[in-house]
N, C-alpha and C. Protein backbone atom coordinates (compact mmCIF):
# COMPACT_ATOMS: atom_id res chain seq x y z
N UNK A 1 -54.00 20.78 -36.89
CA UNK A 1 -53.36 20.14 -35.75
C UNK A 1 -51.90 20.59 -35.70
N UNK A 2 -51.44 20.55 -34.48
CA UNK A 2 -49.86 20.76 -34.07
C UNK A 2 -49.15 19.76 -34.59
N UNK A 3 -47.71 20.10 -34.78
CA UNK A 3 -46.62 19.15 -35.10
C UNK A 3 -46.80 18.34 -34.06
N UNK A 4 -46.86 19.19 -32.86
CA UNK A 4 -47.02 17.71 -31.25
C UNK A 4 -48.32 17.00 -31.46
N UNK A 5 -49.51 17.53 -32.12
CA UNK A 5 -50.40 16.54 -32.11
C UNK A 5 -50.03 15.77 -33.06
N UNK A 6 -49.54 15.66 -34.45
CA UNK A 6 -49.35 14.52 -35.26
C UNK A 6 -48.24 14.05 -34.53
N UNK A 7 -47.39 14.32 -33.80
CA UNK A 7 -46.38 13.17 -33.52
C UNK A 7 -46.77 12.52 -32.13
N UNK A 8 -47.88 12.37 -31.54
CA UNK A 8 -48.85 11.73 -30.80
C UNK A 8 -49.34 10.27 -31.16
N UNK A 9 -49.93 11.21 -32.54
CA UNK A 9 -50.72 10.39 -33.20
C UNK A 9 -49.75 9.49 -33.61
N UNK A 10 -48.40 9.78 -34.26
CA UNK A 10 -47.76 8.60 -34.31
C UNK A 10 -47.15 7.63 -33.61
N UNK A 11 -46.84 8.02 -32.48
CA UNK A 11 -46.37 7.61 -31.45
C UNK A 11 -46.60 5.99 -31.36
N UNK A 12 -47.73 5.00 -31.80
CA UNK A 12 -48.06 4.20 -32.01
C UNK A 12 -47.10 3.09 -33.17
N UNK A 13 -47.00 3.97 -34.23
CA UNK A 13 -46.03 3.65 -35.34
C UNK A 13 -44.67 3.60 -35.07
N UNK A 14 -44.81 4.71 -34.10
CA UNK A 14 -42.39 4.95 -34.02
C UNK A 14 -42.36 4.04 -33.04
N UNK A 15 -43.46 3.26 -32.45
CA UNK A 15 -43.18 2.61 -30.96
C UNK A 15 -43.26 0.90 -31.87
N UNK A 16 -44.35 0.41 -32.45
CA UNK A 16 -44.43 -0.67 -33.29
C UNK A 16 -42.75 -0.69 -33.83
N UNK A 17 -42.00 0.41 -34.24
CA UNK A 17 -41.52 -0.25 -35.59
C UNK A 17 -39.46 0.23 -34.79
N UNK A 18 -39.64 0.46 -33.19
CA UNK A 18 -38.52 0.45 -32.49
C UNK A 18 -37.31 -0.56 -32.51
N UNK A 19 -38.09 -2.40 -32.79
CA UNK A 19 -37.33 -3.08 -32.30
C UNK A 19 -36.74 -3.39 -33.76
N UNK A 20 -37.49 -3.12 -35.31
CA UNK A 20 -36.97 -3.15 -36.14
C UNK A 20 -35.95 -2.53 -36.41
N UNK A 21 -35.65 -1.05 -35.85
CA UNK A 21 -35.09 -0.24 -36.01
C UNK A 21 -33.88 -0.11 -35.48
N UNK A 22 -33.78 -0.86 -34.18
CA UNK A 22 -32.91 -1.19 -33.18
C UNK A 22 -31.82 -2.39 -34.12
N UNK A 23 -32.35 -3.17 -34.35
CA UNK A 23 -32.63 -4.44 -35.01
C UNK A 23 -31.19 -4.06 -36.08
N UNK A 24 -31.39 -2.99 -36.87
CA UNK A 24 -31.26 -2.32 -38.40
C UNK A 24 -30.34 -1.44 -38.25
N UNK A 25 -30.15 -1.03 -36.77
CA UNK A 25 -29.03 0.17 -36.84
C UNK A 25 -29.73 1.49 -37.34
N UNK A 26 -30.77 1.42 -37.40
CA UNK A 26 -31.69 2.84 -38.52
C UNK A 26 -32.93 2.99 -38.25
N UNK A 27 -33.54 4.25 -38.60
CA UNK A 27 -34.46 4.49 -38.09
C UNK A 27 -35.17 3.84 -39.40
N UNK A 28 -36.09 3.39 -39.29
CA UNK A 28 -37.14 2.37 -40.55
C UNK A 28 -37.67 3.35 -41.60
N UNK A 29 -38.06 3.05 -42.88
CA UNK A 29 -38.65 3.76 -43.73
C UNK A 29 -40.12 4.74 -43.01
N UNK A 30 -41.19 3.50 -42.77
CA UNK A 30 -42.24 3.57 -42.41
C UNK A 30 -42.15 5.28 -41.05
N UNK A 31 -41.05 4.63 -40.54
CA UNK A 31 -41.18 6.13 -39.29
C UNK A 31 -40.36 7.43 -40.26
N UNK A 32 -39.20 7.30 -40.69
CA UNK A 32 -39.09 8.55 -41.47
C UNK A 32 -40.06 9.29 -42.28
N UNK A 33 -41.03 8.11 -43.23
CA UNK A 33 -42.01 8.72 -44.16
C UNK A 33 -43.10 9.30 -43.56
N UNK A 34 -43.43 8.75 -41.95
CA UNK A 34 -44.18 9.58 -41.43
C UNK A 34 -43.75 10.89 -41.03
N UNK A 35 -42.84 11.03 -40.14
CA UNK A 35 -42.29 11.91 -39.43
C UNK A 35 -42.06 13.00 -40.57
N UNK A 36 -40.93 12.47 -41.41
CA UNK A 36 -40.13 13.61 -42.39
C UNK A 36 -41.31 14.83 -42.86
N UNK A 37 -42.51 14.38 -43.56
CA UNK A 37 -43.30 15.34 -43.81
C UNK A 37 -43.86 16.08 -43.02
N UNK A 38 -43.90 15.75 -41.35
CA UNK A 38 -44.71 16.70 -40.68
C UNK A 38 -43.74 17.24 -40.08
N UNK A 39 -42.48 17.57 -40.63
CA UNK A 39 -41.54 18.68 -40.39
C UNK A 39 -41.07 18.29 -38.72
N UNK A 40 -40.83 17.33 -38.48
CA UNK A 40 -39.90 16.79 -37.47
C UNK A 40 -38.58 17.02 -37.89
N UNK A 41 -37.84 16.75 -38.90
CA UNK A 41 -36.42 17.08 -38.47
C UNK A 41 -35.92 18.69 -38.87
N UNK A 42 -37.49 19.08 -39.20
CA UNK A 42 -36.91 20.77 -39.50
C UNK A 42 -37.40 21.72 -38.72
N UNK A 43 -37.91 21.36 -37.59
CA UNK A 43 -38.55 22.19 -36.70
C UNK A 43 -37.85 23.63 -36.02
N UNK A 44 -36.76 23.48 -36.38
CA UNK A 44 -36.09 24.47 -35.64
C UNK A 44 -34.96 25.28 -37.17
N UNK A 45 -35.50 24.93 -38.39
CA UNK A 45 -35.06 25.24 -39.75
C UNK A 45 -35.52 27.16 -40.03
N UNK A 46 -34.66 27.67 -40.66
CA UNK A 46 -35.22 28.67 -41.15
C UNK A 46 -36.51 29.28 -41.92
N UNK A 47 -37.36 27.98 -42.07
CA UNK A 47 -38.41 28.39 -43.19
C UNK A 47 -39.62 27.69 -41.66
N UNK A 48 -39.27 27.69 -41.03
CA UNK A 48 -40.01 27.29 -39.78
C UNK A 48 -40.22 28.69 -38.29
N UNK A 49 -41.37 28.10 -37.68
CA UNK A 49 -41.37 28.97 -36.40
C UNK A 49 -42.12 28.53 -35.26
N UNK A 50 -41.39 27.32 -35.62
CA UNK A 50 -41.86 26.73 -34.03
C UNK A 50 -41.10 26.85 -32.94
N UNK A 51 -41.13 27.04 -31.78
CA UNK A 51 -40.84 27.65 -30.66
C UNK A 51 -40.23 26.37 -29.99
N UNK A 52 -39.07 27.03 -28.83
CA UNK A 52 -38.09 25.77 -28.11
C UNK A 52 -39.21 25.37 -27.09
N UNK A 53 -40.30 25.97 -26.86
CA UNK A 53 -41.18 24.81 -25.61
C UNK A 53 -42.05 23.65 -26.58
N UNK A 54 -42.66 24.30 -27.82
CA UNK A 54 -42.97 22.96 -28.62
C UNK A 54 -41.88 21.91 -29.33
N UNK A 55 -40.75 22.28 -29.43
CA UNK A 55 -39.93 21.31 -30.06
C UNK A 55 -39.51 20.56 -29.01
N UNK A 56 -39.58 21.10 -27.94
CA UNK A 56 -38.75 20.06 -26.52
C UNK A 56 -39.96 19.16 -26.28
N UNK A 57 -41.34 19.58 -26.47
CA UNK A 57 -42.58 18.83 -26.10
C UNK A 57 -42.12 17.61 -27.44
N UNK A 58 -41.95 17.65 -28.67
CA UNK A 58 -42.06 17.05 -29.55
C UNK A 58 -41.16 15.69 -29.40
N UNK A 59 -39.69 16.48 -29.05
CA UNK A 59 -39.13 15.49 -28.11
C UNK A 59 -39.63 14.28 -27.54
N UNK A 60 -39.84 15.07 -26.26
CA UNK A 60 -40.63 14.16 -25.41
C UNK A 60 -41.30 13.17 -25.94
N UNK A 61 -42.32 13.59 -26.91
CA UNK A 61 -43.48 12.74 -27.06
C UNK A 61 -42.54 11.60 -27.61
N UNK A 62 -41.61 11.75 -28.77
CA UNK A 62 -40.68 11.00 -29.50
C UNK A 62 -40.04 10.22 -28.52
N UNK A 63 -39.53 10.31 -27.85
CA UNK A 63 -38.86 9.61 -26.83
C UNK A 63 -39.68 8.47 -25.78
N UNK A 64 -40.66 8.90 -25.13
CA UNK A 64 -41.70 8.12 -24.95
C UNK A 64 -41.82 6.60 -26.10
N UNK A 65 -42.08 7.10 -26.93
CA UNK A 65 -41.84 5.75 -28.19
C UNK A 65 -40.80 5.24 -28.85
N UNK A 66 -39.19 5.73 -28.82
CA UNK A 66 -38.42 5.71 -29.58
C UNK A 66 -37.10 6.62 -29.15
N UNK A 67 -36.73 6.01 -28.02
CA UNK A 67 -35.69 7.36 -27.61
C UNK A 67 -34.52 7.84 -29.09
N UNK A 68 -34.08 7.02 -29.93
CA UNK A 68 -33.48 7.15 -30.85
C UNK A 68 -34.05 7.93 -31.40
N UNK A 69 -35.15 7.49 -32.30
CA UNK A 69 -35.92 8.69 -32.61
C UNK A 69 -35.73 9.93 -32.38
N UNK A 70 -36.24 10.10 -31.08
CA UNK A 70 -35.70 11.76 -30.20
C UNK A 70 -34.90 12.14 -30.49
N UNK A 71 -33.46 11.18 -30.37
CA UNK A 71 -32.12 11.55 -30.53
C UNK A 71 -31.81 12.21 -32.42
N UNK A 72 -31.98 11.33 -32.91
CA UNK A 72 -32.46 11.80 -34.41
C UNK A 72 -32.69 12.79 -34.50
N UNK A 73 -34.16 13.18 -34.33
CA UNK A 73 -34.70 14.47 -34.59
C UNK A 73 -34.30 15.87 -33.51
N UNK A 74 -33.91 15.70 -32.26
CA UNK A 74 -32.94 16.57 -32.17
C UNK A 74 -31.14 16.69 -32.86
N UNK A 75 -30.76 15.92 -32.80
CA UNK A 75 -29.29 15.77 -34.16
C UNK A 75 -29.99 16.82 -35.28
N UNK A 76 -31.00 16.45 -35.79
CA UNK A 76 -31.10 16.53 -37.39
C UNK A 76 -31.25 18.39 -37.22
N UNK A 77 -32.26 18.76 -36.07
CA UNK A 77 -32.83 20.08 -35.59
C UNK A 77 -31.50 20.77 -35.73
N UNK A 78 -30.53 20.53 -34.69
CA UNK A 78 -29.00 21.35 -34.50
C UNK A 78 -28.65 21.56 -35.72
N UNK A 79 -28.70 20.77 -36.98
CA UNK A 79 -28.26 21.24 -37.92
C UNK A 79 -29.53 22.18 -39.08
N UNK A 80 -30.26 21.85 -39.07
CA UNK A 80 -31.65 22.61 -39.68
C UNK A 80 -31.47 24.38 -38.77
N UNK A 81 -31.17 24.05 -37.44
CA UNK A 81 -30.63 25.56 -37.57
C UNK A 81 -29.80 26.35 -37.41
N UNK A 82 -28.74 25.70 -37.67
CA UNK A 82 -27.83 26.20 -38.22
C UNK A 82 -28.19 26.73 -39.90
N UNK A 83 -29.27 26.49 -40.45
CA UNK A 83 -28.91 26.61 -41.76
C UNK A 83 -29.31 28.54 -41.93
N UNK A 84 -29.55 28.92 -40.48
CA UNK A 84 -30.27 30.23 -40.58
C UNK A 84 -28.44 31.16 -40.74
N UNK A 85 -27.23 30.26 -40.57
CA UNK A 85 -26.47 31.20 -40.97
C UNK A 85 -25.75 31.12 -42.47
N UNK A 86 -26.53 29.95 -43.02
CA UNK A 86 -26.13 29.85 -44.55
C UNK A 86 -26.39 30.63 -45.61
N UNK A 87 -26.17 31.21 -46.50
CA UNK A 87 -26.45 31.50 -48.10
C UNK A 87 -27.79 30.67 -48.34
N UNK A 88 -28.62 31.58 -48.41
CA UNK A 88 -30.10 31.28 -49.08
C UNK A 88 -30.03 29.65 -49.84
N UNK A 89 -29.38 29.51 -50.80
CA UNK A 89 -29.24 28.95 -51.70
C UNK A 89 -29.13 27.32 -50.65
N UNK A 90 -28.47 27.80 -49.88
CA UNK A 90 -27.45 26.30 -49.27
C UNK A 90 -28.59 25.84 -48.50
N UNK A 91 -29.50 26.81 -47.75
CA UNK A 91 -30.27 26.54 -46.83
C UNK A 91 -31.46 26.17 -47.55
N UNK A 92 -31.97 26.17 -48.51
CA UNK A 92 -32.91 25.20 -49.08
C UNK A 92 -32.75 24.30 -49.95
N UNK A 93 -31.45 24.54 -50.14
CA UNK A 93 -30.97 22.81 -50.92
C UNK A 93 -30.99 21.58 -49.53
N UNK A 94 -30.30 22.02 -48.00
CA UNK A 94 -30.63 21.34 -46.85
C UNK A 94 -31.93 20.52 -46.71
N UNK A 95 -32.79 21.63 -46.95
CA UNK A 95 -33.86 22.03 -46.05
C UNK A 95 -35.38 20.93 -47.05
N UNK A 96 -34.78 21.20 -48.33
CA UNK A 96 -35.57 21.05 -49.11
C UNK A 96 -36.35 19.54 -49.28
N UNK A 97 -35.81 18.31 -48.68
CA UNK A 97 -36.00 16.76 -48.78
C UNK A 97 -36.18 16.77 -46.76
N UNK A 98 -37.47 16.77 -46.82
CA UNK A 98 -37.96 16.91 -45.23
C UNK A 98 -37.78 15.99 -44.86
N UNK A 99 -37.78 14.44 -45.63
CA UNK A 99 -37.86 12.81 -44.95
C UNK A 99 -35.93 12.74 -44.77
N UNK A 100 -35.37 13.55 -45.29
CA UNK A 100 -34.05 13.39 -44.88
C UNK A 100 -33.50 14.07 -43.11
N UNK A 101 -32.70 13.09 -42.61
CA UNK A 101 -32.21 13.91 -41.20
C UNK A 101 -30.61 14.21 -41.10
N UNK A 102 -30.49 15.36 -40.97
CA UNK A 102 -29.09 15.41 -40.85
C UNK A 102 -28.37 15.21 -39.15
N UNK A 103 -27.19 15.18 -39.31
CA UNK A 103 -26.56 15.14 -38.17
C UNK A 103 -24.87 16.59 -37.78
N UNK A 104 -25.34 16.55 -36.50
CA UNK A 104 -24.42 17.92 -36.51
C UNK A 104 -23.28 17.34 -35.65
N UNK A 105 -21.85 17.59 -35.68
CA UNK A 105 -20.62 17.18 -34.85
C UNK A 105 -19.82 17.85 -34.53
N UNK A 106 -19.32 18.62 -33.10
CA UNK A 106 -18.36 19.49 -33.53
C UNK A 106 -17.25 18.54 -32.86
N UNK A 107 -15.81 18.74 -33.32
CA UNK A 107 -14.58 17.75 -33.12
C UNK A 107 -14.08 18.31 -31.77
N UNK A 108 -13.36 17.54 -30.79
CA UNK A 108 -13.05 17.82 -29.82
C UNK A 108 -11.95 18.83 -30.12
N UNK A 109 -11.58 20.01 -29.39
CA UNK A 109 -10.56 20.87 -29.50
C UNK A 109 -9.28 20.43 -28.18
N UNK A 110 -8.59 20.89 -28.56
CA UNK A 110 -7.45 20.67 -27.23
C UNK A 110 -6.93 19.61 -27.63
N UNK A 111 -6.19 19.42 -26.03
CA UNK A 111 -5.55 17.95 -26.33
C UNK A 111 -5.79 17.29 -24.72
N UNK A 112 -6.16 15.62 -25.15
CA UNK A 112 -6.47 14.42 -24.41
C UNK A 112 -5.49 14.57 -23.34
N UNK A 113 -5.86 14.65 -21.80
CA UNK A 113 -4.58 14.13 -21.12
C UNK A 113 -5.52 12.85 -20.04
N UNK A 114 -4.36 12.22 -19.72
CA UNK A 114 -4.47 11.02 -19.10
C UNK A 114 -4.62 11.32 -17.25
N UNK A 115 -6.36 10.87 -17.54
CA UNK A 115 -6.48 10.99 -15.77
C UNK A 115 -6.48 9.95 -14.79
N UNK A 116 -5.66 9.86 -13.66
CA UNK A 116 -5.67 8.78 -13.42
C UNK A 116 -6.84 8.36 -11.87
């Protein structure tokens, strides 16, 4: 089965366990331990080759149950590939704990002016 078909199939679970999650500030054990192993937050990782029309589908499906979620696992993606410009080494120390999600930030450049 596809990454989009298991995250279908979960869709049931990330949707049950939303208001906890909401609730918690966090995404719940129960949905990371599913998700993390079927390579949701590494879909777009160097040791991966899944394609931008299935990861945007994967999305979707995620969002449908859990827009956070979505948000998550695209965050965690931006940085999983980025790891394709790291030192071998760095990119599977990342890469290597799948139930983990990272988050990517870049800082505003310039400077703030006041609009009125």
């Amino acid at each position: 089965m596809s990454v989009l078909g298991d995250v279908v199939d979960s869709a049931d679970l990330v949707r049950a366990e939303r208001r906890a999650g909401e609730a918690g500030y966090a995404m719940t054990a129960p949905v990371m331990e599913r998700l993390g192993p079927l390579g949701v937050f590494r879909l777009l990782g160097r040791d991966r080759s899944t394609g931008l029309g299935e990861f945007i589908r994967v999305l979707e499906a995620l969002a449908h149950a859990d827009p956070s979620v979505a948000w998550a696992a695209a965050n965690s993606n931006g940085a999983a590939m980025a790891t394709h410009a790291f030192p071998d080494a760095i990119a599977a120390e990342m890469l290597a704990e799948s139930n983990w999600f990272y988050g990517v930030g870049f800082p505003p450049t310039g400077k703030a002016e006041r609009v009125n």
